[in-house]
C-alpha atoms as a PDB file:
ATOM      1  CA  UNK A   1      57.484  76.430  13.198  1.00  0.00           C
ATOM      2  CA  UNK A   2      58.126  79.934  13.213  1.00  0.00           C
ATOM      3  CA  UNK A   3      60.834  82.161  11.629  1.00  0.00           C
ATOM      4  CA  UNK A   4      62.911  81.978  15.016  1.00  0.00           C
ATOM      5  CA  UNK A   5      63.250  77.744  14.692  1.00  0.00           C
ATOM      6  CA  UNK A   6      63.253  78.219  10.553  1.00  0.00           C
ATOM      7  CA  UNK A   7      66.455  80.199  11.368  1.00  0.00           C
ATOM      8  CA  UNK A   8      67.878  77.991  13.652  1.00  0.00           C
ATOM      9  CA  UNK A   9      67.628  74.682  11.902  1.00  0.00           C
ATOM     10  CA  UNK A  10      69.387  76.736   8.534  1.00  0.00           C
ATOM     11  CA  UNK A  11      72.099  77.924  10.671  1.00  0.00           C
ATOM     12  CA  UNK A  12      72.998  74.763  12.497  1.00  0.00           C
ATOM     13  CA  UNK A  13      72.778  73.363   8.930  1.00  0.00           C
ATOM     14  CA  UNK A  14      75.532  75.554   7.880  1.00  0.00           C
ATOM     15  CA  UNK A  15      77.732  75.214  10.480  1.00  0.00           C
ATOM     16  CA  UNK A  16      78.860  72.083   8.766  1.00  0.00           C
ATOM     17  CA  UNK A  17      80.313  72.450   5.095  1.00  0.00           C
ATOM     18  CA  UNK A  18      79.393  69.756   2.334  1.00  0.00           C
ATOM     19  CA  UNK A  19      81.326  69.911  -0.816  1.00  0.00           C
ATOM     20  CA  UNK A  20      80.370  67.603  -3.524  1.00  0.00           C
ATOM     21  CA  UNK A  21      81.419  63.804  -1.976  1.00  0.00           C
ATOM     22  CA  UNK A  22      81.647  65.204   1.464  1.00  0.00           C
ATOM     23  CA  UNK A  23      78.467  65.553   2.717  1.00  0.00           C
ATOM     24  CA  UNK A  24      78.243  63.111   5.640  1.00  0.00           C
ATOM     25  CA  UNK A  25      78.442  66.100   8.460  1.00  0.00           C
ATOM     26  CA  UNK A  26      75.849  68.528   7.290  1.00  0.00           C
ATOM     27  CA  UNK A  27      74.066  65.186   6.501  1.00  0.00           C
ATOM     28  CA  UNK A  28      74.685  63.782   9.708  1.00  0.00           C
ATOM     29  CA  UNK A  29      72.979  67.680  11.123  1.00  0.00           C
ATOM     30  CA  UNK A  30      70.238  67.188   9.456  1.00  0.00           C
ATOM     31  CA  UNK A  31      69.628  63.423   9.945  1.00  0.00           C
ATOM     32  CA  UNK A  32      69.515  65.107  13.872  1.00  0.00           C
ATOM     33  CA  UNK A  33      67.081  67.454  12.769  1.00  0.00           C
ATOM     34  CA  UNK A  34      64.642  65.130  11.276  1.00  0.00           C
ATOM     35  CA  UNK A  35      65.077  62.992  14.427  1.00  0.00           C
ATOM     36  CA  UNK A  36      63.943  65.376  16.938  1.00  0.00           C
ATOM     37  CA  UNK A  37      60.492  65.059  14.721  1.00  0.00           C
ATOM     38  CA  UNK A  38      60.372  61.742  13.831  1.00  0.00           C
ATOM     39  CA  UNK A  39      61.773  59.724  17.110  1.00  0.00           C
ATOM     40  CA  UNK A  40      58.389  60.071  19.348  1.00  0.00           C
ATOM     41  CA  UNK A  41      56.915  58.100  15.937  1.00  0.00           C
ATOM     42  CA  UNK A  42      59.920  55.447  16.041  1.00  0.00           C
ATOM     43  CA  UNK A  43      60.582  56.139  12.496  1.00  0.00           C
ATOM     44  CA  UNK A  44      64.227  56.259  11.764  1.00  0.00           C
ATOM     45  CA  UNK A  45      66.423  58.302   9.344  1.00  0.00           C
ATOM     46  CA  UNK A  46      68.086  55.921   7.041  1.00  0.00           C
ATOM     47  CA  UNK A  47      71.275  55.898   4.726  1.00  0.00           C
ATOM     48  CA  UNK A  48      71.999  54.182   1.636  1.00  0.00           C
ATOM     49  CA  UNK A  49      75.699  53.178   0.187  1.00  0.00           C
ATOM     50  CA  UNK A  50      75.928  56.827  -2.218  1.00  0.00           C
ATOM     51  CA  UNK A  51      75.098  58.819   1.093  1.00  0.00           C
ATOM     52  CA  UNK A  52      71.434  59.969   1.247  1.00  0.00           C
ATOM     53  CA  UNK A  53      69.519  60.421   4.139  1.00  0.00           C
ATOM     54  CA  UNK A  54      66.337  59.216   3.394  1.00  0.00           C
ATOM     55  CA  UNK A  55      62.827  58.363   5.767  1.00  0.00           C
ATOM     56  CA  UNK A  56      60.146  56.589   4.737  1.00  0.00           C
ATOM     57  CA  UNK A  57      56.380  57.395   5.681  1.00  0.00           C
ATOM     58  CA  UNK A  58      53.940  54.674   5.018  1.00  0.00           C
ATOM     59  CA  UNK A  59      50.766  55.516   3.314  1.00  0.00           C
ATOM     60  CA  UNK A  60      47.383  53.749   4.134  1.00  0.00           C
ATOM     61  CA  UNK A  61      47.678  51.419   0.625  1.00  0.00           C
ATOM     62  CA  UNK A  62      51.057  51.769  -0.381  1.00  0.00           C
ATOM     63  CA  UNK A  63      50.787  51.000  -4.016  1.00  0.00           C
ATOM     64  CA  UNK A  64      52.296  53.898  -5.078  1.00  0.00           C
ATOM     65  CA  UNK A  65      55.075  56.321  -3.604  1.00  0.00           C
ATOM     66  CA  UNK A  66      55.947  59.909  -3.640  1.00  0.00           C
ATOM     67  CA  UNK A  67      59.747  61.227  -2.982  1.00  0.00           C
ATOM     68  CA  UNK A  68      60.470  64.585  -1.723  1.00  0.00           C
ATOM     69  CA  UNK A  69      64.471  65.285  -2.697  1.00  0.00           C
ATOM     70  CA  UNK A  70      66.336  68.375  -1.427  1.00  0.00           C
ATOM     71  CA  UNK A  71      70.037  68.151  -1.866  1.00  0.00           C
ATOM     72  CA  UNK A  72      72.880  67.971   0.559  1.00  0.00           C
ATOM     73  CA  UNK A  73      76.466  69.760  -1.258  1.00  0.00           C
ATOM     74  CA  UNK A  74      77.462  72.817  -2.429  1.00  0.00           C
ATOM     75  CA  UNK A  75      79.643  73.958  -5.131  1.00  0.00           C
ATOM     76  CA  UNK A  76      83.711  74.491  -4.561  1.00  0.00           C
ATOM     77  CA  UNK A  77      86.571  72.818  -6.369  1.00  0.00           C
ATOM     78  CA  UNK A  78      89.378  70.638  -6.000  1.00  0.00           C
ATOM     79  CA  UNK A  79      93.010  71.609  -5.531  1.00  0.00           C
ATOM     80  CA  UNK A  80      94.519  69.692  -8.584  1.00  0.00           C
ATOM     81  CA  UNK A  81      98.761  70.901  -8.337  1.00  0.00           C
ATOM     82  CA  UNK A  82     100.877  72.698  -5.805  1.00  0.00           C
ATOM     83  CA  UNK A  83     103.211  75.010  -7.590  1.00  0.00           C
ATOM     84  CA  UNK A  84     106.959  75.378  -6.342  1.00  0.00           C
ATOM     85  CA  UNK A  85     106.194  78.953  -5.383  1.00  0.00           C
ATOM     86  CA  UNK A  86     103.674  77.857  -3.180  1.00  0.00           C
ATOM     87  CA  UNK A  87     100.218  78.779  -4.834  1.00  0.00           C
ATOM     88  CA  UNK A  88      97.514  76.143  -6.020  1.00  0.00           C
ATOM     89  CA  UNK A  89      96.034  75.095  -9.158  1.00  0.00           C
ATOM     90  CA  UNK A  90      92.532  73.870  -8.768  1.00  0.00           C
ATOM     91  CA  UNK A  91      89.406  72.289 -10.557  1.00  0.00           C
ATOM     92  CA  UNK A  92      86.038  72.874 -10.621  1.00  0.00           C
ATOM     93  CA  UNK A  93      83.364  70.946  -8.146  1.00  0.00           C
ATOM     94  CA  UNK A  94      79.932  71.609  -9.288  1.00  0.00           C
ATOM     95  CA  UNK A  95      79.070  74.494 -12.329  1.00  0.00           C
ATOM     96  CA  UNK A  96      79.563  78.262 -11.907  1.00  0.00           C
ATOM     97  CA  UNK A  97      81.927  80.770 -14.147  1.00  0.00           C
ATOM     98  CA  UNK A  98      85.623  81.696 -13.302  1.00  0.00           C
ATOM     99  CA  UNK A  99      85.163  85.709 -14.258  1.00  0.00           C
ATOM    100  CA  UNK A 100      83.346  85.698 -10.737  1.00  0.00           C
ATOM    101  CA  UNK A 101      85.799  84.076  -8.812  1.00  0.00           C
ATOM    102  CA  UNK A 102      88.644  86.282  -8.928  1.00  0.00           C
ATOM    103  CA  UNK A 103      89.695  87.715  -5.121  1.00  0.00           C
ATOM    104  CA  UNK A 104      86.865  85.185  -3.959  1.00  0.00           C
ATOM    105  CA  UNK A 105      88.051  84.061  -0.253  1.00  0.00           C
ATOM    106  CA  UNK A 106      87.936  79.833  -0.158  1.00  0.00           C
ATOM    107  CA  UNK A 107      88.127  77.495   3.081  1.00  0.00           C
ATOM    108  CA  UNK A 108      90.158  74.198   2.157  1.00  0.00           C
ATOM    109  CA  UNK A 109      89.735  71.064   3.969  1.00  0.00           C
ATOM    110  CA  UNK A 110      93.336  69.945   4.710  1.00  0.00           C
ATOM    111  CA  UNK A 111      94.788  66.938   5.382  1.00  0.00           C
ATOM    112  CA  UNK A 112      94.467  66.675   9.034  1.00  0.00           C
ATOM    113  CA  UNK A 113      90.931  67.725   8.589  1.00  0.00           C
ATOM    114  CA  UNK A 114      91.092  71.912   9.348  1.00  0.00           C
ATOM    115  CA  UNK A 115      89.659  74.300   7.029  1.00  0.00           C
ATOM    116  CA  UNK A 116      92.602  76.425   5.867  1.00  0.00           C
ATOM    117  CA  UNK A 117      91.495  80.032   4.253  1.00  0.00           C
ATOM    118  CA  UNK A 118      92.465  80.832   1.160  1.00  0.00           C
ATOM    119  CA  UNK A 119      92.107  83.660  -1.702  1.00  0.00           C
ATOM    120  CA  UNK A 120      91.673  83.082  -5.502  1.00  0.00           C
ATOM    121  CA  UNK A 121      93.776  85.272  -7.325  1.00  0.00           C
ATOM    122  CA  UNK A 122      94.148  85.604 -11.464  1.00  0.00           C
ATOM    123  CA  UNK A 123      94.308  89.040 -13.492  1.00  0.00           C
ATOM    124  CA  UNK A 124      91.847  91.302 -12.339  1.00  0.00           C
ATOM    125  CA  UNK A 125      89.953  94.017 -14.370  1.00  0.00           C
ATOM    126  CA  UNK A 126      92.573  96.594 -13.507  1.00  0.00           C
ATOM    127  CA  UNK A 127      94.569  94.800 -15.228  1.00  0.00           C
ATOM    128  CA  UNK A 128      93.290  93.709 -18.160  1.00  0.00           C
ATOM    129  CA  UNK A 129      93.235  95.076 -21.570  1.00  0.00           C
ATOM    130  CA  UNK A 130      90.250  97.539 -22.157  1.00  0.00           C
ATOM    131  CA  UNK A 131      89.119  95.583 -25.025  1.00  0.00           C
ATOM    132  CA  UNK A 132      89.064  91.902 -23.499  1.00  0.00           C
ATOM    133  CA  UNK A 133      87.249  92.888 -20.234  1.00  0.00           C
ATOM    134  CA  UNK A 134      83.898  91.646 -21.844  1.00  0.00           C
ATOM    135  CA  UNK A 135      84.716  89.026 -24.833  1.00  0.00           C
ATOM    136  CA  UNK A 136      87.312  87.307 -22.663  1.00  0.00           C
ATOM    137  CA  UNK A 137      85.951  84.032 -20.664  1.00  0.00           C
ATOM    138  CA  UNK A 138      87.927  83.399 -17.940  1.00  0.00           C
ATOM    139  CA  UNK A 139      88.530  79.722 -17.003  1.00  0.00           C
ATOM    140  CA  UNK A 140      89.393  78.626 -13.316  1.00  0.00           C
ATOM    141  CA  UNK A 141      92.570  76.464 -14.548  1.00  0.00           C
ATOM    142  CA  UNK A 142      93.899  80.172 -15.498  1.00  0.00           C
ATOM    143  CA  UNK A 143      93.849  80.914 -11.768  1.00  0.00           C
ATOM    144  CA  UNK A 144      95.437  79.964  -8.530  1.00  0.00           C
ATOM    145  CA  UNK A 145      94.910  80.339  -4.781  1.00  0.00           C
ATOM    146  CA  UNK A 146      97.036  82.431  -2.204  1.00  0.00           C
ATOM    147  CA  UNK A 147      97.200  80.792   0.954  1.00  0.00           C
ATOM    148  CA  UNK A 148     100.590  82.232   2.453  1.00  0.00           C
ATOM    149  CA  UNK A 149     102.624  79.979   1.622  1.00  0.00           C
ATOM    150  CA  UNK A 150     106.213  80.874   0.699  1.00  0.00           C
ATOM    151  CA  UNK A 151     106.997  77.163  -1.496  1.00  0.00           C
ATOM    152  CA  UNK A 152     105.263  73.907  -1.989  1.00  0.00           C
ATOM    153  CA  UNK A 153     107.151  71.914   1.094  1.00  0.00           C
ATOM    154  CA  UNK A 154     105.368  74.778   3.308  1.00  0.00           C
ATOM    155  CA  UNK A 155     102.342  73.859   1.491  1.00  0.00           C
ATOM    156  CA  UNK A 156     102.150  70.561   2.237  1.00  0.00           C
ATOM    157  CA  UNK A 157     103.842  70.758   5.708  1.00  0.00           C
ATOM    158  CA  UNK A 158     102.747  73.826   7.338  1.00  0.00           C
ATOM    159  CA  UNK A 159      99.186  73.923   6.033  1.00  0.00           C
ATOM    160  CA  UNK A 160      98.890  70.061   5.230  1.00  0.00           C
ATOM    161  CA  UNK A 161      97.378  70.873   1.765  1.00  0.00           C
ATOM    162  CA  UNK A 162      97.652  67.957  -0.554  1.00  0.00           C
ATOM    163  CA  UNK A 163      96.839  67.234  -4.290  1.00  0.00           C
ATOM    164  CA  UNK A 164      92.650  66.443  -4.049  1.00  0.00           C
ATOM    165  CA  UNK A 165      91.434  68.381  -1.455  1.00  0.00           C
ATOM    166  CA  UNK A 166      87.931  70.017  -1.598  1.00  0.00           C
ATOM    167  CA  UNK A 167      87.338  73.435  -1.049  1.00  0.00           C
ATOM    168  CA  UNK A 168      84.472  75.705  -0.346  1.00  0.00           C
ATOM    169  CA  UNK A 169      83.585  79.547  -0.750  1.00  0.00           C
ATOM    170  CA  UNK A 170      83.677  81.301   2.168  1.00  0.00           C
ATOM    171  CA  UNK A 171      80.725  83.902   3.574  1.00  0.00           C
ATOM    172  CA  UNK A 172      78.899  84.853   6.525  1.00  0.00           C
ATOM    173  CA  UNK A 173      75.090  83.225   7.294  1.00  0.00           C
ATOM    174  CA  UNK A 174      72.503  84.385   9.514  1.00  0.00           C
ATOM    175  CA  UNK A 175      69.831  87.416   9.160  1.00  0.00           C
ATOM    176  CA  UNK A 176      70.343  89.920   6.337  1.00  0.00           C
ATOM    177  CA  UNK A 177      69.615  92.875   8.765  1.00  0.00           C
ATOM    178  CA  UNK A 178      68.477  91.204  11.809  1.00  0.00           C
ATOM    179  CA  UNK A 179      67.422  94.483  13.710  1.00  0.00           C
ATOM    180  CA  UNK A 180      65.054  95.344  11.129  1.00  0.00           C
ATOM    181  CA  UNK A 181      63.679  92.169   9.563  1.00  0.00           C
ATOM    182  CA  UNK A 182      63.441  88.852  10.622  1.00  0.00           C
ATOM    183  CA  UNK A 183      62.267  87.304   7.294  1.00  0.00           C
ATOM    184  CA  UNK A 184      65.141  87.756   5.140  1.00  0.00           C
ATOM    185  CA  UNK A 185      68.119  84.905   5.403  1.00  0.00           C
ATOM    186  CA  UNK A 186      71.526  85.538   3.307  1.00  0.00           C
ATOM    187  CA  UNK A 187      74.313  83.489   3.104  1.00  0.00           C
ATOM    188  CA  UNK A 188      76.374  80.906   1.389  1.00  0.00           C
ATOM    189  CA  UNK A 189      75.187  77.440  -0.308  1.00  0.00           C
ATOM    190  CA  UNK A 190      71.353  78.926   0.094  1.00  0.00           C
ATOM    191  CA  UNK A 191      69.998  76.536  -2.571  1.00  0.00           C
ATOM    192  CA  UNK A 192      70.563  73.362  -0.163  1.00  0.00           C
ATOM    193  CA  UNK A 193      70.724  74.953   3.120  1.00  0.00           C
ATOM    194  CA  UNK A 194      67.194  76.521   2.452  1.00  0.00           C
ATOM    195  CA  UNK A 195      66.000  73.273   0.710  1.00  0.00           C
ATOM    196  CA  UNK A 196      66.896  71.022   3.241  1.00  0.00           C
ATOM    197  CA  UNK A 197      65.137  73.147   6.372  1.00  0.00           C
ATOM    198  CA  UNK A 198      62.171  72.965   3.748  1.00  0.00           C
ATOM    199  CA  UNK A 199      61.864  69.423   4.092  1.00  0.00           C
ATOM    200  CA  UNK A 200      62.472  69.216   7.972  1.00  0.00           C
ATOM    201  CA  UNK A 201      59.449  72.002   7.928  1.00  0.00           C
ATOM    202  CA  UNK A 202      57.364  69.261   5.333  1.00  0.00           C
ATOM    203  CA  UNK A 203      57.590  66.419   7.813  1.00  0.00           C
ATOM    204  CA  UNK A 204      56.936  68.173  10.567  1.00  0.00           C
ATOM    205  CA  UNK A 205      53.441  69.521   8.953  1.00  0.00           C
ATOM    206  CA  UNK A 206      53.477  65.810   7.327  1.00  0.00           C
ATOM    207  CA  UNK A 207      53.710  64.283  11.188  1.00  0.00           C
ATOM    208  CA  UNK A 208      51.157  67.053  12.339  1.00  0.00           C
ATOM    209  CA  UNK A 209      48.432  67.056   9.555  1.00  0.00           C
ATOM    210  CA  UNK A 210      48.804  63.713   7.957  1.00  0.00           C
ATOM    211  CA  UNK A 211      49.774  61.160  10.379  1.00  0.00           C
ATOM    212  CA  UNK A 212      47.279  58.948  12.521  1.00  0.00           C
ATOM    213  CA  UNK A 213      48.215  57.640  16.286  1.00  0.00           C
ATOM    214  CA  UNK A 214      49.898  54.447  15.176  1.00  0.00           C
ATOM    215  CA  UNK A 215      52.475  56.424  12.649  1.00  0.00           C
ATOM    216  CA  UNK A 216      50.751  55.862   9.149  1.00  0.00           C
ATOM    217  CA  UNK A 217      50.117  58.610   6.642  1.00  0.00           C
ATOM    218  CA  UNK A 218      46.064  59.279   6.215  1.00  0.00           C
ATOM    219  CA  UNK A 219      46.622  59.399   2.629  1.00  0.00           C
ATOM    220  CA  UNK A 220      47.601  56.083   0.460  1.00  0.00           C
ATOM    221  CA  UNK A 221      50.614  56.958  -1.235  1.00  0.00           C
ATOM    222  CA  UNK A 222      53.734  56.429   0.927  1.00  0.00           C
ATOM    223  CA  UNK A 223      56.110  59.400   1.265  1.00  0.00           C
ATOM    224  CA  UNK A 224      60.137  59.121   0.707  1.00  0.00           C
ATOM    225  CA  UNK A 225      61.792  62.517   2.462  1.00  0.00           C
ATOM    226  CA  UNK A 226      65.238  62.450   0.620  1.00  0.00           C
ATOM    227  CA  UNK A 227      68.228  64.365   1.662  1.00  0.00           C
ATOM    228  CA  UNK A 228      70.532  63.734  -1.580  1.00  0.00           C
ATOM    229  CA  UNK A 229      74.353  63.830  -1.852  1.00  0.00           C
ATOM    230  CA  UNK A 230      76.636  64.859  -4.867  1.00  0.00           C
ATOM    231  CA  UNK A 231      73.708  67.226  -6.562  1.00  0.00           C
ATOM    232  CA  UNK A 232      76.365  69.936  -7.665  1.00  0.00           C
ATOM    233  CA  UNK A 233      78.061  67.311  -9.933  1.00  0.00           C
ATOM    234  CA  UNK A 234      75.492  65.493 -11.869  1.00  0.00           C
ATOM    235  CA  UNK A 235      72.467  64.786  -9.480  1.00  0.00           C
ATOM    236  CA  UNK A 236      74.461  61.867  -8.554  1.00  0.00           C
ATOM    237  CA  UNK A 237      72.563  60.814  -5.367  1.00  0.00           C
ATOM    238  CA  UNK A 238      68.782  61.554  -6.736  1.00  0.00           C
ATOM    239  CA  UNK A 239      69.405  59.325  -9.638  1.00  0.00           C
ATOM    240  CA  UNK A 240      70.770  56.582  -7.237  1.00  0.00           C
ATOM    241  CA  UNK A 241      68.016  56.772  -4.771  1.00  0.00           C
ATOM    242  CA  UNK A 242      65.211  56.525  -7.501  1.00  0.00           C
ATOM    243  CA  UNK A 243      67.572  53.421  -8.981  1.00  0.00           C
ATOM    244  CA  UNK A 244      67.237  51.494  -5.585  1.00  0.00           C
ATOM    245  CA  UNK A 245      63.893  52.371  -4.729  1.00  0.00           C
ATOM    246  CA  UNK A 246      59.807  52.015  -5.864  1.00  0.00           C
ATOM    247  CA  UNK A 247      59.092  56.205  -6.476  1.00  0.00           C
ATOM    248  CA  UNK A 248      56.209  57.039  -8.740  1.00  0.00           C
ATOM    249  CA  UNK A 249      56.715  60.850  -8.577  1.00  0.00           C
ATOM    250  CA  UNK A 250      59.428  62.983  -7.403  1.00  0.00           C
ATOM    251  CA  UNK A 251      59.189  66.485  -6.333  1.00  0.00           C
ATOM    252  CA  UNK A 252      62.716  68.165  -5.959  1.00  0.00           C
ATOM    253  CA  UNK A 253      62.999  71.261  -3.508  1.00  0.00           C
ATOM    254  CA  UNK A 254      65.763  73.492  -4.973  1.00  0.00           C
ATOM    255  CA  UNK A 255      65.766  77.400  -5.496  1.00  0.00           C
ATOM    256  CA  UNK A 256      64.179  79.820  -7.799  1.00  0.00           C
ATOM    257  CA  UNK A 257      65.989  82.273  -9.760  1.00  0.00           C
ATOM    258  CA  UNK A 258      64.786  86.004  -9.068  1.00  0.00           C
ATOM    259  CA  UNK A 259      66.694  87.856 -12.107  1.00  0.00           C
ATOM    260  CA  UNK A 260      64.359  90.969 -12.337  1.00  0.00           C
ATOM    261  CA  UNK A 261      67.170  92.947 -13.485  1.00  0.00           C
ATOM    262  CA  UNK A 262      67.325  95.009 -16.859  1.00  0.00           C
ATOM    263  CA  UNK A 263      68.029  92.605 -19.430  1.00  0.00           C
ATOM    264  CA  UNK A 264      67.768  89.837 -17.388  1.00  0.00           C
ATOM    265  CA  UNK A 265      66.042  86.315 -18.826  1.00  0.00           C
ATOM    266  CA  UNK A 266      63.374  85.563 -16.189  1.00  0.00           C
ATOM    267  CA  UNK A 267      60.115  84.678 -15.565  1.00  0.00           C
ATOM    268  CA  UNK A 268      58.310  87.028 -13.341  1.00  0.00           C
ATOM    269  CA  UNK A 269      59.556  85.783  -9.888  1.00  0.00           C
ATOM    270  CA  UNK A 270      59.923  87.827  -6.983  1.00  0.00           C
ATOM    271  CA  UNK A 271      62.068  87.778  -4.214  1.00  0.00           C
ATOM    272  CA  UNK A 272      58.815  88.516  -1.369  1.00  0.00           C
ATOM    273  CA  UNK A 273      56.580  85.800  -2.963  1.00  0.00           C
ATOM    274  CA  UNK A 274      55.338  82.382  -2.317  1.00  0.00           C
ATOM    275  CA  UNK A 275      57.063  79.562  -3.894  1.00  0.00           C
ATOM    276  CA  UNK A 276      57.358  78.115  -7.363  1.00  0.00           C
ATOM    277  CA  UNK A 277      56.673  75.691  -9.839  1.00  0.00           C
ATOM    278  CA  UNK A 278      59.118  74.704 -12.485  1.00  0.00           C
ATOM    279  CA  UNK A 279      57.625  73.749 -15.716  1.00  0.00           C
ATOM    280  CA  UNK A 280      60.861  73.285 -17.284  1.00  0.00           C
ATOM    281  CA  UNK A 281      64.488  73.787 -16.906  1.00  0.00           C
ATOM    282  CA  UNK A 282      66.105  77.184 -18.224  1.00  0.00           C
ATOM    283  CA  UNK A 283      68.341  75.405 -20.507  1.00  0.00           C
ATOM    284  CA  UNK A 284      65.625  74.201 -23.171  1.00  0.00           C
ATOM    285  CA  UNK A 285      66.012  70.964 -21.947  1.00  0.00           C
ATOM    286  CA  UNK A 286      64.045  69.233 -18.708  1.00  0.00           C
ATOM    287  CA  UNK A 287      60.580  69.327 -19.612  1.00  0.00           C
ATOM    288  CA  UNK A 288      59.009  68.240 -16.446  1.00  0.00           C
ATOM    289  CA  UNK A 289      55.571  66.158 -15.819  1.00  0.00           C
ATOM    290  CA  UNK A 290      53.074  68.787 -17.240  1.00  0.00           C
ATOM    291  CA  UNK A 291      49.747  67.084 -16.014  1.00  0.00           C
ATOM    292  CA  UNK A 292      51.653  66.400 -12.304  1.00  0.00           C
ATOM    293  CA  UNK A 293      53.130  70.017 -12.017  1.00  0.00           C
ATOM    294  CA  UNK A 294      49.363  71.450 -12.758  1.00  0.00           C
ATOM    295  CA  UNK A 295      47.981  69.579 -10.216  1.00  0.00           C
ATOM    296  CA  UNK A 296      50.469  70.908  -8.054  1.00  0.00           C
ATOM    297  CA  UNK A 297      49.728  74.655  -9.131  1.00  0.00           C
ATOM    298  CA  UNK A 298      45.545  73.921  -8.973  1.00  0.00           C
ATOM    299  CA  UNK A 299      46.671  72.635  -4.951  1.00  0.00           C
ATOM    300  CA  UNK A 300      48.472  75.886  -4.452  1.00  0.00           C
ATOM    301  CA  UNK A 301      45.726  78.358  -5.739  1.00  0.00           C
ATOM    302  CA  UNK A 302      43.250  76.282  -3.910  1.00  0.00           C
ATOM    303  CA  UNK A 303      45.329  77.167  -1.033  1.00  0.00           C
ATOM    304  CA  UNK A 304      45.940  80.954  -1.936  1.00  0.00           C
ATOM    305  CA  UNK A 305      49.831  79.933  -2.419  1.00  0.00           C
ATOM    306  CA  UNK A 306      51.018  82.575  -4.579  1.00  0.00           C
END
């Protein structure tokens, strides 16, 4: 593929928004990517009761299996009250920090089903005292959200917003400066969106490089392509899918943090590289499979990945 389909498949990905527990349309997008590869090989895209999209690749044994994961939803929140003047508490959906979030534009799925805009409002830095504009932590249940709505009975009739719904950040998606550079993609909910055209890329170099004429893998393990649902909270889906199914190793697709900022913590990754290998997770915590992720960086080298 080249960068011209790369940036198709993302944006058609993004068309559809996935909150946490709502993933089934970008899902259902990318099950309709994966079968304009996979349908001249009669291989279908399956589902499973939590949500994944998931395909299966048989291997020439089949005595072991490897799953590829890249997750479906993106971060947002929940609306949680509807104040009498008309403004809305909320909840977090997935992990960030509420000191970015104030004057943040939203898109709230409503209750027939539209995306109603929104603005998250709380004291900004104006306002604040001098001396609490860098100990104070600012939590998201200090905040509300502006949607122009004069009381709660216009709330709920007028823009159909009820106690529960999901809501998204808003942004633009396509080429960063597309006159100049085709190369560089920025947008919203990047960490999925870029991880799940990843693995429509994978299978189509899978079905390409490692597939014989009657649809099997040339290798023996068998190969799980997993498209993974409620990520953002808890890793919900992956831990379901691994539950319910014979995996031996899993390789998760996600982003890398480039923080090469003054007095930044980071490890030396930059933004115009190849891709990367995580060791362990930032936290402390997480120590992945050391002897499986060397292999993985011996395969890379071997292949001037860097």
């Amino acid at each position: 593929m080249n960068n011209k389909d790369i940036l198709a498949i993302i944006k058609t990905l993004a068309v559809e928004r996935a909150p946490s527990g709502l993933e089934k349309a970008r899902g259902e997008q990318f099950k309709k990517e994966m079968e304009k590869i996979l349908t001249s090989k009669e291989i279908p895209v399956n589902n499973d009761s939590l949500g994944n999209y998931f395909v299966k690749l048989k291997g020439e044994s089949g005595k072991k299996a490897i799953a590829i994961l890249a997750h479906i939803d993106e971060i947002g929140g929940t609306i949680r009250k509807i104040r009498k003047n008309g403004s809305l508490e909320f909840s977090k959906r997935g992990g960030y920090e509420g000191r970015w979030l104030v004057s943040r534009t939203i898109e709230i799925l409503n209750k027939d089903g539209k995306w109603i805009k929104g603005v998250i409002s709380g004291r900004s830095t104006h306002s604040t005292p001098e001396s609490l504009r860098v100990k104070e932590k600012i939590e998201p249940l200090e905040m509300e959200i502006y949607i122009g709505a004069k009381n709660k009975e216009e709330a709920r009739n007028d823009y159909k917003i009820h106690v529960g719904a999901p809501f998204v950040f808003s942004g633009e998606f396509g080429l960063l400066n597309h006159e100049i550079n085709d190369d560089i993609i920025a947008g919203y909910s990047m960490d999925n969106l870029a991880a799940l055209t990843c693995l429509v890329v994978i299978t189509q170099k899978i079905i390409n490089n490692l597939m014989n004429d009657f649809g099997n893998l040339k290798i023996s393990h068998d190969v799980y392509l997993v498209a993974t649902t409620r990520e953002e909270i808890g890793t919900e889906g992956a831990h379901y899918f691994v539950r319910n199914n014979s995996v031996d190793q899993v390789i998760g697709i996600d982003i890398g943090l480039v923080a090469d900022f003054a007095g930044s913590v980071n490890s030396d990754i930059k933004l115009d590289k190849g891709p990367v290998i995580i060791w362990q997770e930032g936290g402390g915590s997480g120590v992945l499979d050391h002897e499986f992720c060397k292999s993985l960086m011996n395969i890379a080298e071997n292949n001037d990945l860097q």
